[in-house]
C-alpha atoms as a PDB file:
ATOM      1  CA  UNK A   1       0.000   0.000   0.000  1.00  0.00           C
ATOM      2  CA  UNK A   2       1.332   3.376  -0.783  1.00  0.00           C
ATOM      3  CA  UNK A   3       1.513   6.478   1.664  1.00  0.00           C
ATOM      4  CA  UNK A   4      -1.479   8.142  -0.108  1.00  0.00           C
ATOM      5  CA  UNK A   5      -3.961   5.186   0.619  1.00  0.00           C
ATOM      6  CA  UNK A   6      -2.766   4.476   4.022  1.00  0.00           C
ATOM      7  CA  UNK A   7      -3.912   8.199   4.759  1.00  0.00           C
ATOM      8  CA  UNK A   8      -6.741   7.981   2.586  1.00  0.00           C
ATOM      9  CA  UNK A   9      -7.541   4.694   5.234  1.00  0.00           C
ATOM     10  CA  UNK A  10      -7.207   6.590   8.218  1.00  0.00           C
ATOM     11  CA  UNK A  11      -9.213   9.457   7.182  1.00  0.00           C
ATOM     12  CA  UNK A  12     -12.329   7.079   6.181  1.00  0.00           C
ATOM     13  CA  UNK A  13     -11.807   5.183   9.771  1.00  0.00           C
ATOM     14  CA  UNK A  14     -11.635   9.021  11.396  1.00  0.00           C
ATOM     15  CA  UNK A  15     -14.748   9.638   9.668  1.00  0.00           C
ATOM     16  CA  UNK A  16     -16.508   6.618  10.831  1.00  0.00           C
ATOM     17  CA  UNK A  17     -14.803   7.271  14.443  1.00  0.00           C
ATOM     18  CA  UNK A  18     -15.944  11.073  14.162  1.00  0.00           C
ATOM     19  CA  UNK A  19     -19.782   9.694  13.404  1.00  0.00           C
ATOM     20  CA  UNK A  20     -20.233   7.353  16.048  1.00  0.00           C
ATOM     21  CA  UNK A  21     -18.747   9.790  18.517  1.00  0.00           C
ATOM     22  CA  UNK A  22     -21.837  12.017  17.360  1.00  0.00           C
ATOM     23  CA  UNK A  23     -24.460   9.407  17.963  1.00  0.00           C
ATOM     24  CA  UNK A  24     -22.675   9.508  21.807  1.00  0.00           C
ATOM     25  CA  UNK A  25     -22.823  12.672  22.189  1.00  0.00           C
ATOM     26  CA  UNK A  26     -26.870  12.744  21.314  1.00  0.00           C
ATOM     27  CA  UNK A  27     -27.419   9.983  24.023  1.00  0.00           C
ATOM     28  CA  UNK A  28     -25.060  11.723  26.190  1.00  0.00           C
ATOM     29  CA  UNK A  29     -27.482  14.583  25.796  1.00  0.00           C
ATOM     30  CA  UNK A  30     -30.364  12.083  25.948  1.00  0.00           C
ATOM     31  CA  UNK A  31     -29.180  11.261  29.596  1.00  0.00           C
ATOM     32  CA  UNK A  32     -29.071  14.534  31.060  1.00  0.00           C
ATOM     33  CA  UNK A  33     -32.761  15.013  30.506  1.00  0.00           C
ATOM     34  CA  UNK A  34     -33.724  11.645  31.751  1.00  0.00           C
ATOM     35  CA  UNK A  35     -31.301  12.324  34.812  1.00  0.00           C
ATOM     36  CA  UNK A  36     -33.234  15.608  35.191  1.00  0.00           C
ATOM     37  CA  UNK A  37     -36.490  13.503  34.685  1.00  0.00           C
ATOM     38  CA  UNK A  38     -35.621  10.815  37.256  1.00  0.00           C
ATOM     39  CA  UNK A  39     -35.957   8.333  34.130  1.00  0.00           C
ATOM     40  CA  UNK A  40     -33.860   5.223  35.170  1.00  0.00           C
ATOM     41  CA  UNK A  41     -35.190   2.842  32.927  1.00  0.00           C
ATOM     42  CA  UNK A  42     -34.168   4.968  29.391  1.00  0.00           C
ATOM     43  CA  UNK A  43     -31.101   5.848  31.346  1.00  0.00           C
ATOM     44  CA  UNK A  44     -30.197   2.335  31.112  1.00  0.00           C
ATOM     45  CA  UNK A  45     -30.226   1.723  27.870  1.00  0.00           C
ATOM     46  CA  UNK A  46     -28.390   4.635  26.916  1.00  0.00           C
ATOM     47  CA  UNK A  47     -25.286   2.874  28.501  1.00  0.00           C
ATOM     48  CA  UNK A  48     -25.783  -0.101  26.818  1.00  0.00           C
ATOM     49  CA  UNK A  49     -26.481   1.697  23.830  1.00  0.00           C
ATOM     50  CA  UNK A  50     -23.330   3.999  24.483  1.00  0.00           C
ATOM     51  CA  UNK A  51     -21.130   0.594  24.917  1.00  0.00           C
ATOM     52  CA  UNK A  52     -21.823  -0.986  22.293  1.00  0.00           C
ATOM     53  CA  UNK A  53     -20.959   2.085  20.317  1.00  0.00           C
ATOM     54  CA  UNK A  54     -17.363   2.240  22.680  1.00  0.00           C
ATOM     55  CA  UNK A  55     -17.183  -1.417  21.405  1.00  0.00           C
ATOM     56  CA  UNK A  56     -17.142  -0.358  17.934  1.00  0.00           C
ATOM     57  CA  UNK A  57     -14.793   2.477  18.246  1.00  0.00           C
ATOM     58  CA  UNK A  58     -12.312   0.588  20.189  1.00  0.00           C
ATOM     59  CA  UNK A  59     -12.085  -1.767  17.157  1.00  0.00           C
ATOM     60  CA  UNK A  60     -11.934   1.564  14.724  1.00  0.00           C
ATOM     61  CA  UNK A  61      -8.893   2.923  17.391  1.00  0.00           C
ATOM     62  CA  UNK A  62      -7.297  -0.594  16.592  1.00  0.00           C
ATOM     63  CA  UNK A  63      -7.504  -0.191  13.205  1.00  0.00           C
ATOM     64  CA  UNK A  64      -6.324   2.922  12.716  1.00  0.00           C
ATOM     65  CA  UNK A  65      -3.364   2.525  15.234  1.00  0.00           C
ATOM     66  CA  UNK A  66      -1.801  -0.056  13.570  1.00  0.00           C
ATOM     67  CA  UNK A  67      -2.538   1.678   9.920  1.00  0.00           C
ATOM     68  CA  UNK A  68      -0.602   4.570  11.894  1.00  0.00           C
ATOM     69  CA  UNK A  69       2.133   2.804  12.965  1.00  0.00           C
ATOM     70  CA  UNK A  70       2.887   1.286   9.409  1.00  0.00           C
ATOM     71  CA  UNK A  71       2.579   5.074   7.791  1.00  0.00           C
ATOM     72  CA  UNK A  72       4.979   6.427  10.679  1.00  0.00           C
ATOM     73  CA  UNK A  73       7.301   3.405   9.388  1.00  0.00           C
ATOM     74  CA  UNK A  74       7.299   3.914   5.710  1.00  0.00           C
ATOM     75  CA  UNK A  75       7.600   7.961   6.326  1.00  0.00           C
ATOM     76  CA  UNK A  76      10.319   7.437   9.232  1.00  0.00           C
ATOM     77  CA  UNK A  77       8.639  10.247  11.239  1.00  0.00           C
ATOM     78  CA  UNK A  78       7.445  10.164  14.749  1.00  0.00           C
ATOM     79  CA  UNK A  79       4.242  12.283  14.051  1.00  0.00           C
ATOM     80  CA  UNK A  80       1.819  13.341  11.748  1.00  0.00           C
ATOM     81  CA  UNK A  81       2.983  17.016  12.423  1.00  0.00           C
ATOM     82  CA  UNK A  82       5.980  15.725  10.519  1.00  0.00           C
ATOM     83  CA  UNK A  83       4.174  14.665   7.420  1.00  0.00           C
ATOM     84  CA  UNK A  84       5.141  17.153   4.264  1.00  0.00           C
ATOM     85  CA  UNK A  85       1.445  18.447   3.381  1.00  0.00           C
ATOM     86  CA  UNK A  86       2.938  19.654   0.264  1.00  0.00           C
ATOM     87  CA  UNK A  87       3.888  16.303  -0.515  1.00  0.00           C
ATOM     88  CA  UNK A  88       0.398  14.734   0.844  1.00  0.00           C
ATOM     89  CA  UNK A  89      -2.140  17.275   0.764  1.00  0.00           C
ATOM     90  CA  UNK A  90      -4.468  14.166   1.920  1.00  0.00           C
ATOM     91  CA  UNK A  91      -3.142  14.960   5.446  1.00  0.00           C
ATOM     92  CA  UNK A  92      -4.900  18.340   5.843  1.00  0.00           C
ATOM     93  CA  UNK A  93      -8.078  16.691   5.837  1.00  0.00           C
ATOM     94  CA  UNK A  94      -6.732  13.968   8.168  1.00  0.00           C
ATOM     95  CA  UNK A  95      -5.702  16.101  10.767  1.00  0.00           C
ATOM     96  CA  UNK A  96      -9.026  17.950  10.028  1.00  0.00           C
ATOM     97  CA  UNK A  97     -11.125  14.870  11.029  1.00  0.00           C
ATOM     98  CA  UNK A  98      -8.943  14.106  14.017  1.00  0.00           C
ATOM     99  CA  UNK A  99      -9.313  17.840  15.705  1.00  0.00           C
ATOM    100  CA  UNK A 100     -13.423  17.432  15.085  1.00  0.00           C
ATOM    101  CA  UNK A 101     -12.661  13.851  17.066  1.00  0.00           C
ATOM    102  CA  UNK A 102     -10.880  15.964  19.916  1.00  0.00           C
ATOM    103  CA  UNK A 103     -13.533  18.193  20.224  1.00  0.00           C
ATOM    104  CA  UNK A 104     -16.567  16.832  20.545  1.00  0.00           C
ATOM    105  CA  UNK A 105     -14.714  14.283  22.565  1.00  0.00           C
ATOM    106  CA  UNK A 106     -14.531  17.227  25.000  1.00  0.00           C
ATOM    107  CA  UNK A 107     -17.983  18.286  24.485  1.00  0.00           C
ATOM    108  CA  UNK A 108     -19.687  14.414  25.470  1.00  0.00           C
ATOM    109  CA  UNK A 109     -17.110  14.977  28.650  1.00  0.00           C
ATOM    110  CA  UNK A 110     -17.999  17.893  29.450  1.00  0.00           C
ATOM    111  CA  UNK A 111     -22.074  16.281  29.472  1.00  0.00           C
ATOM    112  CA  UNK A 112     -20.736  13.230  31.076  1.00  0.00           C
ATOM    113  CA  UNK A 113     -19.090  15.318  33.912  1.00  0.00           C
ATOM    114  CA  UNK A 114     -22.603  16.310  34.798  1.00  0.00           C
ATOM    115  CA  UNK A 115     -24.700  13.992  34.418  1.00  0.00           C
ATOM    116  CA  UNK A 116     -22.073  12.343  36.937  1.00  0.00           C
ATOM    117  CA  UNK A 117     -22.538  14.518  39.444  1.00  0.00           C
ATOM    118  CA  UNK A 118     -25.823  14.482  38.836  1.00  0.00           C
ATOM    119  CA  UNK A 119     -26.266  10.967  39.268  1.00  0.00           C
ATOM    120  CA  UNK A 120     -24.142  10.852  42.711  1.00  0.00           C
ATOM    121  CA  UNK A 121     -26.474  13.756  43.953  1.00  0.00           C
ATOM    122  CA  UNK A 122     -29.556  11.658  43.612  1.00  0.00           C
ATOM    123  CA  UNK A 123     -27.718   9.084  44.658  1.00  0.00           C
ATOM    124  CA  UNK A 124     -26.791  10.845  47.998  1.00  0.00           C
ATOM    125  CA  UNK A 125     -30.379  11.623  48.216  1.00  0.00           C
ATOM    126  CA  UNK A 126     -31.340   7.879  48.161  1.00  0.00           C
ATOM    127  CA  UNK A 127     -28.880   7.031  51.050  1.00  0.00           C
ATOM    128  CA  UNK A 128     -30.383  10.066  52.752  1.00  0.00           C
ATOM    129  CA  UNK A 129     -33.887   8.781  52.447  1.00  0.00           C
ATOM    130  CA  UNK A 130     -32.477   4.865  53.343  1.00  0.00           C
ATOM    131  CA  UNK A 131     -31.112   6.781  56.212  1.00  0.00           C
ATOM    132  CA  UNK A 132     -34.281   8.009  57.711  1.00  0.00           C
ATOM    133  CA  UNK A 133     -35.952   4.848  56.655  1.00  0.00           C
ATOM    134  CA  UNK A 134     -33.988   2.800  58.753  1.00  0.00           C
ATOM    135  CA  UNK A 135     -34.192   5.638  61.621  1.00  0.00           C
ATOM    136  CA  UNK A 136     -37.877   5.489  61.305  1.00  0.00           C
ATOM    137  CA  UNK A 137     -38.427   1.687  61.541  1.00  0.00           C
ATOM    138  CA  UNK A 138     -35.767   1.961  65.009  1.00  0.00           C
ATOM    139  CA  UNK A 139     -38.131   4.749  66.374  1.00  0.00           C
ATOM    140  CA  UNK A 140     -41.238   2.942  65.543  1.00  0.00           C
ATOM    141  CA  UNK A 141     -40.246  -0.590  66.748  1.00  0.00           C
ATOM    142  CA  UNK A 142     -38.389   1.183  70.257  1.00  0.00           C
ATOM    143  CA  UNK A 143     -42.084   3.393  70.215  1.00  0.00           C
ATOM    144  CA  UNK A 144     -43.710  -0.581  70.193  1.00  0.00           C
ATOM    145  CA  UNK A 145     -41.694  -2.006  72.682  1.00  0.00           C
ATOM    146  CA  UNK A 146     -42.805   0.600  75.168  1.00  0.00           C
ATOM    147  CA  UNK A 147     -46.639   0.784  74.212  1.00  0.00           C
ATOM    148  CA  UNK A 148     -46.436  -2.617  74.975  1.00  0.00           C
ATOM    149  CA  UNK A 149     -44.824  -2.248  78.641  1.00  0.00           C
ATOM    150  CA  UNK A 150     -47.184   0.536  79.476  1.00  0.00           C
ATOM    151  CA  UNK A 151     -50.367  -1.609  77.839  1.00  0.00           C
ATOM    152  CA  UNK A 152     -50.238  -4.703  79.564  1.00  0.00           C
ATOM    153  CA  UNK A 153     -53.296  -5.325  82.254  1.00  0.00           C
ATOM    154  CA  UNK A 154     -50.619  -5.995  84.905  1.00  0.00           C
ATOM    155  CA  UNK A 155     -51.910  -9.782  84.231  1.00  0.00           C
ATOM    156  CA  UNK A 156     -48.581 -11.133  86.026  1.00  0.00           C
ATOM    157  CA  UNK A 157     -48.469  -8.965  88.433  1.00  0.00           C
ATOM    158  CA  UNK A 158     -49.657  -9.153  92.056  1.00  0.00           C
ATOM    159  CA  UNK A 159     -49.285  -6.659  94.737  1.00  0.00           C
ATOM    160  CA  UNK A 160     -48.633  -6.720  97.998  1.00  0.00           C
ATOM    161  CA  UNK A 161     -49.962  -4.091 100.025  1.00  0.00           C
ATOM    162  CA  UNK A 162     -49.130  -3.868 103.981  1.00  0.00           C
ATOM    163  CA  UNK A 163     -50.656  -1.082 106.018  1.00  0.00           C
ATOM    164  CA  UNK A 164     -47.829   0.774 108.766  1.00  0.00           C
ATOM    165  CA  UNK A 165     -50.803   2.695 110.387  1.00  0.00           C
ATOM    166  CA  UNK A 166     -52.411   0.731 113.055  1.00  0.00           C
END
C-alpha cells in the first residue's frame, strides 16, 4: 500500500470514528434530561447503547493505530505534524477529522461530567432517604416495645400491700 492510501484509510476510519462519537454525544445529551427527569429505565439503555458504540470504536482505534504505525514506518517520522502536506495534501483533511474527534470528545465529557454529578447527587439523596428509613423503623419498633410495657393489664403482676398505720 502506498503512503497516499494508508492516509486515505485513516481518514475514512476518522470519519466513521468522528460519526459514532456524534451518535454519543446525542445519548449523552439524551441522559441529562432523563437524569433531570428521574428516568432510570431509558437511562439504562443509553449505557448499553453507548457501549456498544465504545465497542465499535475501540475496534476503529485498533484499526487505525496499527494503519498509523505502518505510515509512521514507511515515512520514518514520529508524528503526523511531521508529514510534508505539500507532498500529501491528503493529510490536511486527516488532521481535520482528528481535531473534530478531539472536540466533541470534549464536548460528550464535558455532558458526562454532569450527568455524573448528577447521578451521585440523587444518589446521595437515596442514602439520605435509606437513612431516615432505617431511623424510622428503630423509632417505631423502640415506640412498640414501650406501648407494649405501658399496655399490659398488669396480668402477672400481684401486689402486695401492707398497712404501717395501726
Amino acid at each position: 500500500m502506498n503512503i497516499k492510501d494508508l492516509i486515505d484509510i485513516l481518514t475514512q476510519i476518522s470519519e466513521t470514528k468522528y460519526n459514532l462519537m456524534k451518535e454519543i454525544h446525542e445519548i449523552t445529551k439524551m441522559q441529562k434530561i432523563d437524569i433531570e427527569n428521574n428516568n432510570s429505565d431509558l437511562l439504562i439503555n443509553y449505557i448499553e447503547k453507548k457501549q456498544d458504540i465504545i465497542d465499535e470504536i475501540d475496534k476503529l482505534d485498533k484499526q487505525f493505530y496499527s494503519i498509523y504505525i505502518k505510515l509512521k514506518e514507511d515515512l520514518n517520522i514520529d508524528s503526523i505534524d511531521h508529514i510534508d502536506t505539500q507532498k500529501y495534501p491528503e493529510i490536511k483533511e486527516l488532521k481535520s477529522k482528528i481535531e473534530n474527534i478531539l472536540k466533541l470528545t470534549k464536548e460528550i465529557d464535558e455532558v458526562d461530567k454532569i450527568n455524573n454529578k448528577k447521578v451521585k447527587e440523587e444518589l446521595e439523596k437515596v442514602k439520605e432517604n435509606l437513612k431516615n428509613v432505617k431511623t424510622d423503623q428503630k423509632s417505631l419498633k423502640n415506640n412498640a416495645r414501650a406501648y407494649k410495657g405501658y399496655n399490659n393489664k398488669y396480668n402477672h403482676a400481684q401486689g402486695v400491700f401492707i398497712d404501717n398505720k395501726k
